[in-house]
Protein backbone atom coordinates (compact mmCIF):
# COMPACT_ATOMS: atom_id res chain seq x y z
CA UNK A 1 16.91 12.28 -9.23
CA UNK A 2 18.82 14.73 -7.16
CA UNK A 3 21.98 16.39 -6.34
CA UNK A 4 21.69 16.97 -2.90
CA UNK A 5 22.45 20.17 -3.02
CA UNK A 6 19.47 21.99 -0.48
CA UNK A 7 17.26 24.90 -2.08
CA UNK A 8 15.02 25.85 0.64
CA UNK A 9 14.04 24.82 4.55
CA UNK A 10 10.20 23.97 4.36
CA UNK A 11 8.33 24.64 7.83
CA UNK A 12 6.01 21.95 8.34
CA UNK A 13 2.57 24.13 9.01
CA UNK A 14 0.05 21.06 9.70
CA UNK A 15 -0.29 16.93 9.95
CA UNK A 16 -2.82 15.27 8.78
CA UNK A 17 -3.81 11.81 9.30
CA UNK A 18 -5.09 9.72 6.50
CA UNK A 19 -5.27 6.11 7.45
CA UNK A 20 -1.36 4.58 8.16
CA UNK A 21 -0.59 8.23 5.91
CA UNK A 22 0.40 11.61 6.82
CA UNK A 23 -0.56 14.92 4.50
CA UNK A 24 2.12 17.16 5.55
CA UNK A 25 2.08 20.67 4.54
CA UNK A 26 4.52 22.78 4.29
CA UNK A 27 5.94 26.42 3.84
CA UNK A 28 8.03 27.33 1.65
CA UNK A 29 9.63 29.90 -0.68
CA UNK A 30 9.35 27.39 -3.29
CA UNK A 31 5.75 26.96 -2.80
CA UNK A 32 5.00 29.53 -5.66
CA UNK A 33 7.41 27.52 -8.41
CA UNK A 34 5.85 24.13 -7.44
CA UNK A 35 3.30 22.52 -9.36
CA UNK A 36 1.67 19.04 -8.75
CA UNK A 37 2.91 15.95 -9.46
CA UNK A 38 6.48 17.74 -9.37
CA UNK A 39 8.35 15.20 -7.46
CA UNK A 40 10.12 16.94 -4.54
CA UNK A 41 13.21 16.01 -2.05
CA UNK A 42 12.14 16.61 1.67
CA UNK A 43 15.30 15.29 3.97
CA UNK A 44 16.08 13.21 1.04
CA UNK A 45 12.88 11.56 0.79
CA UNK A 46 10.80 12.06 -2.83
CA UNK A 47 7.48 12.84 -2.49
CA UNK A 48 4.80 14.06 -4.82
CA UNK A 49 3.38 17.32 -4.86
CA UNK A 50 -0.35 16.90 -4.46
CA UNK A 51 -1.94 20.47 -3.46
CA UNK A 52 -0.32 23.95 -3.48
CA UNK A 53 -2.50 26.79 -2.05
CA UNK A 54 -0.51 30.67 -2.09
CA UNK A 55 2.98 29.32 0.23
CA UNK A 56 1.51 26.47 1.57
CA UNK A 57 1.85 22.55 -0.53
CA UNK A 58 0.88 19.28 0.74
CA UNK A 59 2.45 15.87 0.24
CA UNK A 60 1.52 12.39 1.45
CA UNK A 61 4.28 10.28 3.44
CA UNK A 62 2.67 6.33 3.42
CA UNK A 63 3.45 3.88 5.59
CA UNK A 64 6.58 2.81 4.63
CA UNK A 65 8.11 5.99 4.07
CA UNK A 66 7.10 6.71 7.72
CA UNK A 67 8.88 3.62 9.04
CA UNK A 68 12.15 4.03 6.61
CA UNK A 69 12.90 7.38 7.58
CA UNK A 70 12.41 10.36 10.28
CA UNK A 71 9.40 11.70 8.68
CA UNK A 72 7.12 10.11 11.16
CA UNK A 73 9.01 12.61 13.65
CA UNK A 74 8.39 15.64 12.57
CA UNK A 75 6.40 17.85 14.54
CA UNK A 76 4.40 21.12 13.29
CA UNK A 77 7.47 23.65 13.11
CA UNK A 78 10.11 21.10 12.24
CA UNK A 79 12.03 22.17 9.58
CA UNK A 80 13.02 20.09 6.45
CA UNK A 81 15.62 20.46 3.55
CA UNK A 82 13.89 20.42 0.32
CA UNK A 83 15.46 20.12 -2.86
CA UNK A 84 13.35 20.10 -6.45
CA UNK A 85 14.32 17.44 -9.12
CA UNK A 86 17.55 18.07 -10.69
CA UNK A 87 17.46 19.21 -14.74
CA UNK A 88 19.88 16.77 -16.83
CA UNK A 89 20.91 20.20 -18.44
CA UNK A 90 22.51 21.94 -15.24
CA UNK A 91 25.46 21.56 -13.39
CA UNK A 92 26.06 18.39 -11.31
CA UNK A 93 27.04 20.56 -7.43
CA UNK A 94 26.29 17.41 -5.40
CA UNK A 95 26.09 14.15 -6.42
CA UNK A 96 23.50 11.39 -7.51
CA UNK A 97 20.94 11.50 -5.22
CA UNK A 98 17.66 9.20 -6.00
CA UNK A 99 15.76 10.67 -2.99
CA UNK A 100 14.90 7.17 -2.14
CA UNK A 101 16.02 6.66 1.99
CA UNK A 102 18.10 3.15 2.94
CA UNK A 103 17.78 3.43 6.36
CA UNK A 104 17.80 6.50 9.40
CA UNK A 105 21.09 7.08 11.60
CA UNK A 106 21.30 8.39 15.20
CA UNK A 107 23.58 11.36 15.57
CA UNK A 108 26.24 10.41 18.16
CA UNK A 109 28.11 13.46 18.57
CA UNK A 110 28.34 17.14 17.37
CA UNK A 111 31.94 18.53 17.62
CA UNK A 112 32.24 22.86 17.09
CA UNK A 113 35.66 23.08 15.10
CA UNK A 114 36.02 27.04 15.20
CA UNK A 115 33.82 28.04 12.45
CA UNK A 116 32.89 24.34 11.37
CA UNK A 117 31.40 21.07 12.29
CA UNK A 118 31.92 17.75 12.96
CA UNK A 119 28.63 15.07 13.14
CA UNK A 120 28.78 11.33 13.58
CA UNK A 121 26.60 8.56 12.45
CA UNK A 122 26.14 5.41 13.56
CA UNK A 123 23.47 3.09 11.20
CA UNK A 124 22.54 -0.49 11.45
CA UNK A 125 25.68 -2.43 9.46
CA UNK A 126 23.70 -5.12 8.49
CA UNK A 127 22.10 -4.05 5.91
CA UNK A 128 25.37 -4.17 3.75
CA UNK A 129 25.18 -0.19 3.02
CA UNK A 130 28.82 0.82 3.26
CA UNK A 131 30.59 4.33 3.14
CA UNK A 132 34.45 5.04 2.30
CA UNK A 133 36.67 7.91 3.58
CA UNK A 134 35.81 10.43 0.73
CA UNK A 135 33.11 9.29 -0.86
CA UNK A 136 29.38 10.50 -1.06
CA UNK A 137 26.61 10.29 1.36
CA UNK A 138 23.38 12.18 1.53
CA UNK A 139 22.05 12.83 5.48
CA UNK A 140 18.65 14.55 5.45
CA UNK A 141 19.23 14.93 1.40
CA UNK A 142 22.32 16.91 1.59
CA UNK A 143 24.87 16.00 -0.39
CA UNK A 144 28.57 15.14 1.77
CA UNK A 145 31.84 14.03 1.82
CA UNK A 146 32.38 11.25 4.43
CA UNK A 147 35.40 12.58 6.85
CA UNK A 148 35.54 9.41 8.75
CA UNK A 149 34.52 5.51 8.20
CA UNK A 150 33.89 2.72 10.36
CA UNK A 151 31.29 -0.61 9.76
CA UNK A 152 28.53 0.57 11.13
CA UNK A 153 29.57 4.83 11.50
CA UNK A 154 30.59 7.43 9.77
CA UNK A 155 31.42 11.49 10.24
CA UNK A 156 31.10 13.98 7.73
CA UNK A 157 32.45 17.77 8.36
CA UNK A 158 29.88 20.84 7.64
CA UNK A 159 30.66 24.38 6.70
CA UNK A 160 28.89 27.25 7.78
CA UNK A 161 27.12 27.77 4.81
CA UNK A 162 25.54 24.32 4.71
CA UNK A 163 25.12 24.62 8.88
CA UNK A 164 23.32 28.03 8.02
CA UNK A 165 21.33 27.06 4.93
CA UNK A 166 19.95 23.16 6.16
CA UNK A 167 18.47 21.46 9.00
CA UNK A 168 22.13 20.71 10.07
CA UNK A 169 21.51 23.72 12.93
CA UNK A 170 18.87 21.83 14.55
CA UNK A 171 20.74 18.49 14.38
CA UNK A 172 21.74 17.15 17.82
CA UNK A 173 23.20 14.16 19.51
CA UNK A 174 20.80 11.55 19.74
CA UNK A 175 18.11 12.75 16.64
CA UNK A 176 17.62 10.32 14.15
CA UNK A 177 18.38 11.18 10.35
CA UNK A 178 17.56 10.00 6.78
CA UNK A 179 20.54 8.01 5.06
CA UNK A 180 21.15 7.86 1.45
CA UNK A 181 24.32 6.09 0.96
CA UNK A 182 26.25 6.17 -2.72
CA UNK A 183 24.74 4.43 -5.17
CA UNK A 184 27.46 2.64 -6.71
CA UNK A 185 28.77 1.71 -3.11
CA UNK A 186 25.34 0.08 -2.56
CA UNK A 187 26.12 -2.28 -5.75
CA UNK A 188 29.18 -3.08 -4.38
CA UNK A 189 28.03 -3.87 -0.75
CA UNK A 190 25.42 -6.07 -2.54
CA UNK A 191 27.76 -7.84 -5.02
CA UNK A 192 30.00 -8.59 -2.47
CA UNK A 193 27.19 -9.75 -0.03
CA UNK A 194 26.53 -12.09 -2.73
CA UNK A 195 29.98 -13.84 -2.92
């Protein structure tokens, strides 16, 4: 479980191909506080620390994390948001994040706003994930507040800080993006699906 709340940008160093996997490794300032098996939030994705060698760790992405999300994209260079497990004694900052990806989103525009941002969404409706005007929503595992709702889009507005501090800089129109949508709204999209 996370909060969504970003620690560190990992710099993916090297790709390997294992089969239908990928070993991605990664540099990071965290590298040196990991350990393996620590479970470990790369654009919202959890994956399992497997290898840590000085400020370089590896993780495997299978198959179907490579089709669910925009892992499968990254090149050597890209930079990801990486969050570490939350503690269930520290502050709550984000929200409930499970690190576990519904579906990816296109960007469809990028709006400067004098010293903030807007970004749009659009995702595939059908799958019944819904967001409300204020509510949560985690894009690339950061924790935000949806500005704007529509069916099948939604906008969210970034301060510098997270624009600064997250792989929102590198976000532009047309990239595709992990999409975590609120737990409890996902109940409620299925529940009502159901009736």
């Amino acid at each position: 479980m996370f909060t969504g709340i970003i620690e560190d940008l990992g710099i993916l160093k090297k790709i390997e191909k294992e089969g239908a996997n990928f070993n991605l490794y990664f540099k990071s300032k965290l590298s040196h506080e990991l350990k393996v098996d620590q479970s470990l939030s790369h654009n919202g994705v959890c994956l399992t620390v497997i290898s840590i060698n000085k400020d370089i760790y590896k993780v495997t992405a299978i198959k179907e994390t490579l089709e669910k999300s925009n892992l499968g994209n990254l090149n050597v260079g890209s930079l990801v948001n990486l969050e570490r497990a939350m503690k269930n004694n520290a502050r709550l900052d984000g929200h409930y994040v499970q690190g576990h990806v519904d579906q990816t989103g296109e960007c469809i525009n990028v709006i400067e706003a004098n010293g903030s941002w807007y970004y749009e969404f659009k995702h595939n409706s059908k799958s019944n994930n819904i967001t409300i005007e204020k509510g949560s929503i985690a894009v690339n595992g950061v924790s935000l507040t949806v500005v704007n709702s529509e069916l099948d889009s939604f906008s969210v507005a970034i301060i510098p800080y997270t624009y600064n501090n997250t792989n929102f800089k590198k976000i532009q129109k047309g990239d595709t993006v992990n999409i975590e949508f609120d737990m409890i709204g996902k109940y409620i999209g299925k529940f009502l699906s159901k009736r």
